[in-house]
Protein backbone atom coordinates (compact mmCIF):
# COMPACT_ATOMS: atom_id res chain seq x y z
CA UNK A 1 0.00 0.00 0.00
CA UNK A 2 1.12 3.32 -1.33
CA UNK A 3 1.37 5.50 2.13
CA UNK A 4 3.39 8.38 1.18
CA UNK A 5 4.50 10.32 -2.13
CA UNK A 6 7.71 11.61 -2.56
CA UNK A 7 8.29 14.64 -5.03
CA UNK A 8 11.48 15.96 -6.68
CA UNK A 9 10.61 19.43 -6.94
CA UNK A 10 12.07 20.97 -9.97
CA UNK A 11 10.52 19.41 -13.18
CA UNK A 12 8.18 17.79 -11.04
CA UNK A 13 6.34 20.17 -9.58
CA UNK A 14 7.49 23.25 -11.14
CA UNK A 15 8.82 23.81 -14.36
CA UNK A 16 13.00 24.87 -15.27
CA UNK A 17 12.76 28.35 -16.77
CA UNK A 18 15.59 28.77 -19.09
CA UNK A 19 16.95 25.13 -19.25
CA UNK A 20 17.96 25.88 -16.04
CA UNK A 21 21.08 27.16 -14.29
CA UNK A 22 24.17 26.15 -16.66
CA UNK A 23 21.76 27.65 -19.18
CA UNK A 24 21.15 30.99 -18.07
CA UNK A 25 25.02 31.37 -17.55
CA UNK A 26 25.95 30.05 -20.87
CA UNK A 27 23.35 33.25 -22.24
CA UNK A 28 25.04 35.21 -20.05
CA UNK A 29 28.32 34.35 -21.15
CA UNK A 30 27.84 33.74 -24.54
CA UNK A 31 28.57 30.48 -24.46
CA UNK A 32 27.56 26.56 -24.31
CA UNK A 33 26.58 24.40 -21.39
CA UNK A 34 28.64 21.63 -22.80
CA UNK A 35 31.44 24.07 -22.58
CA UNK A 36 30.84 25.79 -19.06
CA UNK A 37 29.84 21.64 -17.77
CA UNK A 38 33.57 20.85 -17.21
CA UNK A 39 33.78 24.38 -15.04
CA UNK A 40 30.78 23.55 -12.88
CA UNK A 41 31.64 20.49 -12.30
CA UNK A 42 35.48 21.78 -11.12
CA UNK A 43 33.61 24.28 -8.43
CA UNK A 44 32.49 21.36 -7.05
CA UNK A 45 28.79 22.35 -8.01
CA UNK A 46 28.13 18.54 -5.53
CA UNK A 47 29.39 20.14 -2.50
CA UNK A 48 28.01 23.64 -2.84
CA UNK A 49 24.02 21.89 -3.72
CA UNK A 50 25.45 19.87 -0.25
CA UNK A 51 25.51 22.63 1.54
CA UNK A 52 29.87 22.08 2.17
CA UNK A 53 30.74 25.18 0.23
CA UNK A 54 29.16 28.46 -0.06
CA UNK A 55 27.74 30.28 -3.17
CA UNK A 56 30.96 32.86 -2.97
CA UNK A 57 33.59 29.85 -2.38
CA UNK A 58 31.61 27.69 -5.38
CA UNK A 59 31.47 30.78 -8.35
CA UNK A 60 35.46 31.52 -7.27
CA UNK A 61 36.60 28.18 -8.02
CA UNK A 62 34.30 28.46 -11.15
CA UNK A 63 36.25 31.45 -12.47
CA UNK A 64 39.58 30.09 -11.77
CA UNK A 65 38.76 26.68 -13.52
CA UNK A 66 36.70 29.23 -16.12
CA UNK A 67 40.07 31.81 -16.32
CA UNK A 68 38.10 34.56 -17.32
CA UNK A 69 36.37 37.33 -15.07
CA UNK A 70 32.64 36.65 -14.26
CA UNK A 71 29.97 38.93 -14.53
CA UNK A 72 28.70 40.66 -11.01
CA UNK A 73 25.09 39.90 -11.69
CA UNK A 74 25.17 36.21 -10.86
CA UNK A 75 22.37 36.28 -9.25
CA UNK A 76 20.76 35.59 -12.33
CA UNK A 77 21.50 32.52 -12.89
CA UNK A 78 19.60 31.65 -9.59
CA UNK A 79 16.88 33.66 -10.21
CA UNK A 80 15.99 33.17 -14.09
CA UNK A 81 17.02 29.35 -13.84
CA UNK A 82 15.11 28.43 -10.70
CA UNK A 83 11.82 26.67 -10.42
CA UNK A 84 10.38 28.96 -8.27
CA UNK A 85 6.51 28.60 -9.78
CA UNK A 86 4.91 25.16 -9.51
CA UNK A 87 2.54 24.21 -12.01
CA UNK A 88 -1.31 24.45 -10.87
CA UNK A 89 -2.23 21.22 -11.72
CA UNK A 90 0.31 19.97 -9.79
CA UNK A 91 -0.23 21.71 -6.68
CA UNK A 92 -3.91 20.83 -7.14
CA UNK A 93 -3.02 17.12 -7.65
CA UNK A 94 -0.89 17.62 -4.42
CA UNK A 95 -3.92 18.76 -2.40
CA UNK A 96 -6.34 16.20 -3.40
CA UNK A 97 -3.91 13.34 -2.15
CA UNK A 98 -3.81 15.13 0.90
CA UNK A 99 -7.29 15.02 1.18
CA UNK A 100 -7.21 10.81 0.59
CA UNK A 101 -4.46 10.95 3.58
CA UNK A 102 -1.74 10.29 1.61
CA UNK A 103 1.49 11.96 2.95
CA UNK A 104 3.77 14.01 0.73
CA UNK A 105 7.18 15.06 0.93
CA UNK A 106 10.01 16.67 -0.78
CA UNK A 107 13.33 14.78 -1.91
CA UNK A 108 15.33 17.77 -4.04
CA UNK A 109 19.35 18.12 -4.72
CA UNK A 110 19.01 22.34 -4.61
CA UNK A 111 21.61 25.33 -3.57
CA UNK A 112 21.34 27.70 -0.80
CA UNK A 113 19.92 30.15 -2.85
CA UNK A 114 16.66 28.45 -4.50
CA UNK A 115 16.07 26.81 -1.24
CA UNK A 116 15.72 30.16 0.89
CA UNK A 117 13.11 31.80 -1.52
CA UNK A 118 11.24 28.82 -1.80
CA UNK A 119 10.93 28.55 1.97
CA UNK A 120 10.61 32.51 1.94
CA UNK A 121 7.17 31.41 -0.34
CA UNK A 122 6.31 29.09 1.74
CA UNK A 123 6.23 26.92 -1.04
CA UNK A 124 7.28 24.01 1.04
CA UNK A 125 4.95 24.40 3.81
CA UNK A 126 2.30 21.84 2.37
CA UNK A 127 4.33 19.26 3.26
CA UNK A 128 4.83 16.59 5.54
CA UNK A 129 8.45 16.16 5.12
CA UNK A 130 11.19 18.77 3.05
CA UNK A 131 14.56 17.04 2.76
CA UNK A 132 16.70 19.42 0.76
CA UNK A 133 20.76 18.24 0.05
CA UNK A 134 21.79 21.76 0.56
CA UNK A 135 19.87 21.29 3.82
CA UNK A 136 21.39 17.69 4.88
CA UNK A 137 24.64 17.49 3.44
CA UNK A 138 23.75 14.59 0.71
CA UNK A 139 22.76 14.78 -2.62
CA UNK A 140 20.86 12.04 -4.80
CA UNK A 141 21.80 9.75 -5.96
CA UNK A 142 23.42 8.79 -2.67
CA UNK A 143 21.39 5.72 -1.19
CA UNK A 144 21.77 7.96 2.62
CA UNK A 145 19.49 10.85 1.24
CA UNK A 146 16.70 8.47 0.37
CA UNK A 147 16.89 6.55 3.32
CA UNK A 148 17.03 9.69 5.50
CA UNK A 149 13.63 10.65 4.23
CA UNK A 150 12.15 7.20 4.65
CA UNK A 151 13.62 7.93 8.23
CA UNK A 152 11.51 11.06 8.44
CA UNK A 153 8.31 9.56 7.06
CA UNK A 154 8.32 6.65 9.47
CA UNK A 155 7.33 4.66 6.65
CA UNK A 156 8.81 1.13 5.52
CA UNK A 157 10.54 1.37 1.75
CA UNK A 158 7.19 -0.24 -0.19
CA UNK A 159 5.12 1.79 1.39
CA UNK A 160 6.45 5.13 -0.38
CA UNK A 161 6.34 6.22 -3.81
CA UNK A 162 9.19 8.53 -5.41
CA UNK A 163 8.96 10.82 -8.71
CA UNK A 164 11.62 12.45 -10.67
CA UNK A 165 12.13 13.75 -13.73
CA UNK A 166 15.84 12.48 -14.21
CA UNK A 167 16.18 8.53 -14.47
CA UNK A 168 19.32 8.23 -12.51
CA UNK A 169 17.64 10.10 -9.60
CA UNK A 170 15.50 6.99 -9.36
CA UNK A 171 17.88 4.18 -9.53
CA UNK A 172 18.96 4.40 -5.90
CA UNK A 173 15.59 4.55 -4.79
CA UNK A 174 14.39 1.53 -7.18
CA UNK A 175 17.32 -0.44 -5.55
CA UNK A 176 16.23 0.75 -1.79
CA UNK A 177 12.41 -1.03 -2.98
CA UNK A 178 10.52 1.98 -3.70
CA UNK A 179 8.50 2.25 -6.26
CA UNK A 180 8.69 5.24 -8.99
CA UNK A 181 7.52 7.33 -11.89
CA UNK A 182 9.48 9.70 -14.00
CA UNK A 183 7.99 12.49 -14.76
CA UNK A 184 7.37 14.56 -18.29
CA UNK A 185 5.25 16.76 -17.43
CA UNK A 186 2.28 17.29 -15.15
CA UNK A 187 -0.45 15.30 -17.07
CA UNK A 188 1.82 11.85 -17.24
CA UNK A 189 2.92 12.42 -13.78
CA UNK A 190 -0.74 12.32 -12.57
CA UNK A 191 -2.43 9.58 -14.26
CA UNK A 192 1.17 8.10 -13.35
CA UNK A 193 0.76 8.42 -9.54
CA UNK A 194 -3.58 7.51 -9.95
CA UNK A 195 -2.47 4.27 -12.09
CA UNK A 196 0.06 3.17 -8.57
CA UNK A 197 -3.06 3.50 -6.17
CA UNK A 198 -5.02 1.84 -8.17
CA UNK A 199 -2.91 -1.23 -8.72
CA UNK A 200 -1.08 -1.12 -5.01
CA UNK A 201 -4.01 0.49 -2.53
């Protein structure tokens, strides 16, 4: 029996403006996210969405690996690249499982940035459980971030469903025994989710 329903929140249940972060700064920069990937990754882009490095500590090490001198209005990238929004349907969607007594929670690698406005929004407060990497210190797809929100829930592993829209984001939690759904897009994602209570509640 499906108990609880874990979301990934960004292309879940909000959209990526922009392609995201990498590709707001490659506008910004005029150039490719294939090119500025090798960059982000040498900031250690893992340990600042873990919370182990700052945003000033993460965007130095990006312009030394980068060599060039960075733009001061980073703050784009956060702010045009962020899901910030969630969809309506989603939310609504959200709301009526509440109303079943299904528990929801949030399972997102973010950065320090995204994380306070969305909290500032209160954006989070609908649910029963926010576990954010930049929060905990783990990122997916490390097994200890999925079991820390099973921890949380107080649930056993086949009792919770997880959704994300990136496949490798659900291997870990396929392997723990949960089941999943990727999600495309708002419509899928519902009949998705309605399609696992029917078959395991």
């Amino acid at each position: 029996m499906i108990k609880a329903v874990i979301f990934d929140w960004g292309g879940v249940i909000a959209p990526n403006p922009h392609g995201g972060w990498v590709n707001v700064l490659a506008d910004m920069l005029g150039s490719t996210v294939n090119d500025l990937l090798p960059h982000w990754h040498a900031a250690e882009y893992e340990k600042f969405s873990s919370g182990l490095i700052d945003e000033a500590q993460f965007w130095a090490q990006f312009e030394k690996s980068y060599g060039k001198p960075l733009p001061n209005n980073l703050n784009r990238v956060w702010i045009d690249g962020s899901a910030l929004q969630p969809w309506e349907d989603a939310m609504e969607f959200i709301d009526k499982i509440h109303s079943r007594g299904i528990i929801t929670a949030i399972l997102s690698n973010t950065v320090k940035p995204l994380s306070l406005r969305i909290h500032q929004e209160a954006l989070y407060d609908g649910f029963h459980t926010v576990v954010l990497s930049d929060e905990v210190g783990l990122c997916k797809q490390d097994e200890n971030i999925y079991r820390l929100v099973l921890e949380r829930l107080v649930l056993r592993v086949d009792e919770c469903l997880y959704i994300d829209d990136l496949p490798k984001n659900l291997v870990p939690a396929n392997q723990l025994g949960m089941k999943t759904i990727l999600a495309k897009n708002p419509t899928q994602m519902i009949n998705d989710v309605e399609l696992a209570f029917r078959v395991y509640n």
